[in-house]
Structure formats: C-alpha cells, structure tokens
C-alpha atoms as a PDB file:
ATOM      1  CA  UNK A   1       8.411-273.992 -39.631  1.00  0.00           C
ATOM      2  CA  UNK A   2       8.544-274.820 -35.741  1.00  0.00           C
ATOM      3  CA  UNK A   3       6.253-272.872 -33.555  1.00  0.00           C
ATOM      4  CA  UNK A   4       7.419-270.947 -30.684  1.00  0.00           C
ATOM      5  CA  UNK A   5       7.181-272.855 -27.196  1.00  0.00           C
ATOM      6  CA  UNK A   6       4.183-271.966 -25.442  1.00  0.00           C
ATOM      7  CA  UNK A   7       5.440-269.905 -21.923  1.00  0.00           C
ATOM      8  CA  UNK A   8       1.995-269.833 -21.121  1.00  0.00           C
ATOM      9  CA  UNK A   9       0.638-266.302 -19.308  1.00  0.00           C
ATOM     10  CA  UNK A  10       2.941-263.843 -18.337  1.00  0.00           C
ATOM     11  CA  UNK A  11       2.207-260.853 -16.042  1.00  0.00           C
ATOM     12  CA  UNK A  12       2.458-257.808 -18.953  1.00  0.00           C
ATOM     13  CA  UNK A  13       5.170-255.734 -16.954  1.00  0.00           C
ATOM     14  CA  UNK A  14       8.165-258.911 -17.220  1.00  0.00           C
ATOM     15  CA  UNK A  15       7.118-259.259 -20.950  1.00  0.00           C
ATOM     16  CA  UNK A  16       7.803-255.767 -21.280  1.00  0.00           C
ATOM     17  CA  UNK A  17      10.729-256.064 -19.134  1.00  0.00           C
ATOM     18  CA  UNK A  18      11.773-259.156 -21.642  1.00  0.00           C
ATOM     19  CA  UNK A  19      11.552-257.270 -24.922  1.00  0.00           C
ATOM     20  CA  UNK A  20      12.705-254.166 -23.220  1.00  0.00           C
ATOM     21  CA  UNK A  21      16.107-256.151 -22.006  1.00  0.00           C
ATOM     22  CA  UNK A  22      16.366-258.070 -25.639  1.00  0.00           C
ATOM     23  CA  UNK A  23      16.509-255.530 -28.087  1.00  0.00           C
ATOM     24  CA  UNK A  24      19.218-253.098 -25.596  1.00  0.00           C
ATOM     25  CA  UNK A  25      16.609-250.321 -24.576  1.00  0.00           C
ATOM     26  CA  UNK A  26      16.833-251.588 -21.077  1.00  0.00           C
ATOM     27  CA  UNK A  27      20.433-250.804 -20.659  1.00  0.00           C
ATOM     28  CA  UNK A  28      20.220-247.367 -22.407  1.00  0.00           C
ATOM     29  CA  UNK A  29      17.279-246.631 -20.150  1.00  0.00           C
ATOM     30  CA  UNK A  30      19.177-247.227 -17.072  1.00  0.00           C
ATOM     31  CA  UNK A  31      22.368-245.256 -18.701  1.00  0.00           C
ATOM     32  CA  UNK A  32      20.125-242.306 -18.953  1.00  0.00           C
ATOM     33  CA  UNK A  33      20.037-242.261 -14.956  1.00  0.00           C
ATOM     34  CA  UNK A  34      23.081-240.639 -15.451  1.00  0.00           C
ATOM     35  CA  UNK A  35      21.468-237.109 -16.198  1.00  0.00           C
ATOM     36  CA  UNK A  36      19.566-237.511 -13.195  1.00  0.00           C
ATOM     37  CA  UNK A  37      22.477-238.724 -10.815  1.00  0.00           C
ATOM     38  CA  UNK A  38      25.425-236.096 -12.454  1.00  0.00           C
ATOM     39  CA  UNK A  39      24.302-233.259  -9.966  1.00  0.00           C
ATOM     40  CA  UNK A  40      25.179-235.543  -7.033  1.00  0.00           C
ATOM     41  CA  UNK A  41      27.849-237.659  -8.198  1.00  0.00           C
ATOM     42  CA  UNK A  42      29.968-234.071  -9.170  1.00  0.00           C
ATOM     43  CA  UNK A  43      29.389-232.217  -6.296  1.00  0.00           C
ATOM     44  CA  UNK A  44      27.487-228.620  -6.289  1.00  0.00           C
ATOM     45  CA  UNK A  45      30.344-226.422  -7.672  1.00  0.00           C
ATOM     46  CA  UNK A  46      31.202-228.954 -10.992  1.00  0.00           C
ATOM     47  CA  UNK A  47      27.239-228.694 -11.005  1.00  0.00           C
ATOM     48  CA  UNK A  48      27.073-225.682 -11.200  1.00  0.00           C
ATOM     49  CA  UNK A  49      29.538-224.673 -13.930  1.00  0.00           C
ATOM     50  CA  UNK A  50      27.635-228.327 -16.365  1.00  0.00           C
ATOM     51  CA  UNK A  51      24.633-230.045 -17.383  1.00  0.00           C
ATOM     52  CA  UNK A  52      23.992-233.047 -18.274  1.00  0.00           C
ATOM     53  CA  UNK A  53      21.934-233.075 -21.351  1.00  0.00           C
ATOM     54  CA  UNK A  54      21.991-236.775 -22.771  1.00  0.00           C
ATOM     55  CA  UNK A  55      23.440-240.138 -23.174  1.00  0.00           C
ATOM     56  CA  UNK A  56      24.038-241.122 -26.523  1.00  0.00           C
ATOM     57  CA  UNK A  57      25.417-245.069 -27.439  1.00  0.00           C
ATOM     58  CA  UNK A  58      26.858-245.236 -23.798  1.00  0.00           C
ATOM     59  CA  UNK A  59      28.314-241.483 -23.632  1.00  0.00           C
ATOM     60  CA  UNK A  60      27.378-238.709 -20.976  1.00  0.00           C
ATOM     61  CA  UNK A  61      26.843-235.538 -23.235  1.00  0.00           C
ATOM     62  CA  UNK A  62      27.708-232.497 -20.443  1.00  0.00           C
ATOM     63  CA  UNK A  63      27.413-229.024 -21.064  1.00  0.00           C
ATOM     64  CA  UNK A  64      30.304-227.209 -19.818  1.00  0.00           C
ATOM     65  CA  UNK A  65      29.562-222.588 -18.900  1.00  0.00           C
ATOM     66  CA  UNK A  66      33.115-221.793 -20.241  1.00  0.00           C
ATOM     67  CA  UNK A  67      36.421-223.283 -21.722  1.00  0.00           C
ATOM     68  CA  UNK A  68      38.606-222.849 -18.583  1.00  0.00           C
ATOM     69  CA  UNK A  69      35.584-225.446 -17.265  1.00  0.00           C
ATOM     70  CA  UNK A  70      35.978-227.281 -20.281  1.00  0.00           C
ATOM     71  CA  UNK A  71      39.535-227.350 -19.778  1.00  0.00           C
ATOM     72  CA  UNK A  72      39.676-228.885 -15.993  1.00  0.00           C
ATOM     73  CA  UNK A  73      37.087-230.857 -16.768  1.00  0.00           C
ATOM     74  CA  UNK A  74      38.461-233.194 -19.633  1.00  0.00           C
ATOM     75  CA  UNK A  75      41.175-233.419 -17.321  1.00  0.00           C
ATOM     76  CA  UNK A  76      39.185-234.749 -14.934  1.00  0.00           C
ATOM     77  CA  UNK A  77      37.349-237.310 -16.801  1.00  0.00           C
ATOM     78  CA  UNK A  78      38.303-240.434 -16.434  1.00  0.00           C
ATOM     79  CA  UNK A  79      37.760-240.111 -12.453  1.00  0.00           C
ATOM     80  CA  UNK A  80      34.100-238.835 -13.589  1.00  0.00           C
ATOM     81  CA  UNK A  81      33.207-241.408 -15.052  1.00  0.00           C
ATOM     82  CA  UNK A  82      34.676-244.012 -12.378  1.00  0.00           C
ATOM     83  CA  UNK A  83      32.066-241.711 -10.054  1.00  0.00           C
ATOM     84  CA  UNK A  84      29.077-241.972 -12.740  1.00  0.00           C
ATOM     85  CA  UNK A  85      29.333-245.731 -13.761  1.00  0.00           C
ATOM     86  CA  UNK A  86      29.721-246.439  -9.508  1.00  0.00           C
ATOM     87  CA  UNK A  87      26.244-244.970  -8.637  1.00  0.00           C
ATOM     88  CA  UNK A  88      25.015-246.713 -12.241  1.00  0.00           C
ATOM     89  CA  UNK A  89      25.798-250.530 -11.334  1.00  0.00           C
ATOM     90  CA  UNK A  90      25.625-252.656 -14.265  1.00  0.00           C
ATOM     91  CA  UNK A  91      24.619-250.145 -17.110  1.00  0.00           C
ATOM     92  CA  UNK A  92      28.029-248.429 -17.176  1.00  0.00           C
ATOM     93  CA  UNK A  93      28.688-245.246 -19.728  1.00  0.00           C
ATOM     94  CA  UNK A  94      31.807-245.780 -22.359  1.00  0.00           C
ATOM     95  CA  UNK A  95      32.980-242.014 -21.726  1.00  0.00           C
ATOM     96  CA  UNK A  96      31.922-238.496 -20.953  1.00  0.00           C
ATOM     97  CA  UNK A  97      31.884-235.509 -23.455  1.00  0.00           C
ATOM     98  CA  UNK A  98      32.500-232.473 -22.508  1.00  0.00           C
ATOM     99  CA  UNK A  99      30.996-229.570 -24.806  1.00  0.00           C
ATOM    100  CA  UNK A 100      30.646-225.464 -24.307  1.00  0.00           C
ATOM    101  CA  UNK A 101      27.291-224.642 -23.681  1.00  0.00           C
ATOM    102  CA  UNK A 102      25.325-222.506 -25.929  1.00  0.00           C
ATOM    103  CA  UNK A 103      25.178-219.233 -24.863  1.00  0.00           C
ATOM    104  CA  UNK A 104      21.631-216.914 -26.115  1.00  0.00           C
END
C-alpha cells in the first residue's frame, strides 16, 4: 500500500475548500445562491406572485400564488433560467420548477 504524498501544512479553510470542491457540495452550495438572488434576478412583480424555496440536484424549486402565475411562468422559463445561471457564474442550475404554493 503507497502512502499518500505528504502536502505538508495547509491553512484549515483551503482544506475545507478542497474536500468541499471534491465530493460536489461546493457547487450545490453556490447553486443555492439562487434562492437568495431570485428576488432580484425576476424583478418585484414575478417576486411577488413566487418563492424560491430550494435547489435540488441543480433545479430551482419556485413557489408559484396561483395557476394563471404558474401558467406564464413555465412559459417563461427558459429565459429565467438564462437570468438565474447569469448572476450564478460557474455553478449553473439544470432547470426551474414551477409548483402552486400551499395555501393554509
């Protein structure tokens, strides 16, 4: 059995950063900037009819207030996610789902 090559000391943040990047949480990390940045990236009246609520293996999850919404939006999608995966760089999202939102 060979033994590892010896890197020598490492600062503890770009180890993290390594292991982080190897195993694909790095990329799904920086995906999830996607809840964050939907708000902007939509505009205040798309905003205000969604929510983003997760990404899940490279797909936006969005909350849509009604079907007419749900409607104009999944006919709007591909130009969404153009918008999204612009403002996300490298760590682009497959696709966006739309779904109605739970209503209490």
């Amino acid at each position: 059995m060979t033994k590892p090559a010896d890197k020598g000391l490492q600062p503890i943040a770009q180890l993290l950063e390594d292991v982080l990047t190897e195993h694909g949480v790095r990329e799904q990390m920086e995906q999830m900037r996607a809840i964050t940045l939907w708000p902007d990236v939509v505009g205040e009246i798309v905003a205000g009819a969604t929510k983003a609520r997760a990404v899940d293996e490279g797909a936006l999850i969005v909350a849509v207030t009604s079907s007419a919404w749900l409607m104009e939006l999944n006919m709007m999608k591909g130009d969404l996610l153009a918008k999204v995966n612009e403002h996300l760089g490298e760590s682009r999202l497959n696709k966006i789902v739309f779904v109605l939102a739970e209503t209490a």
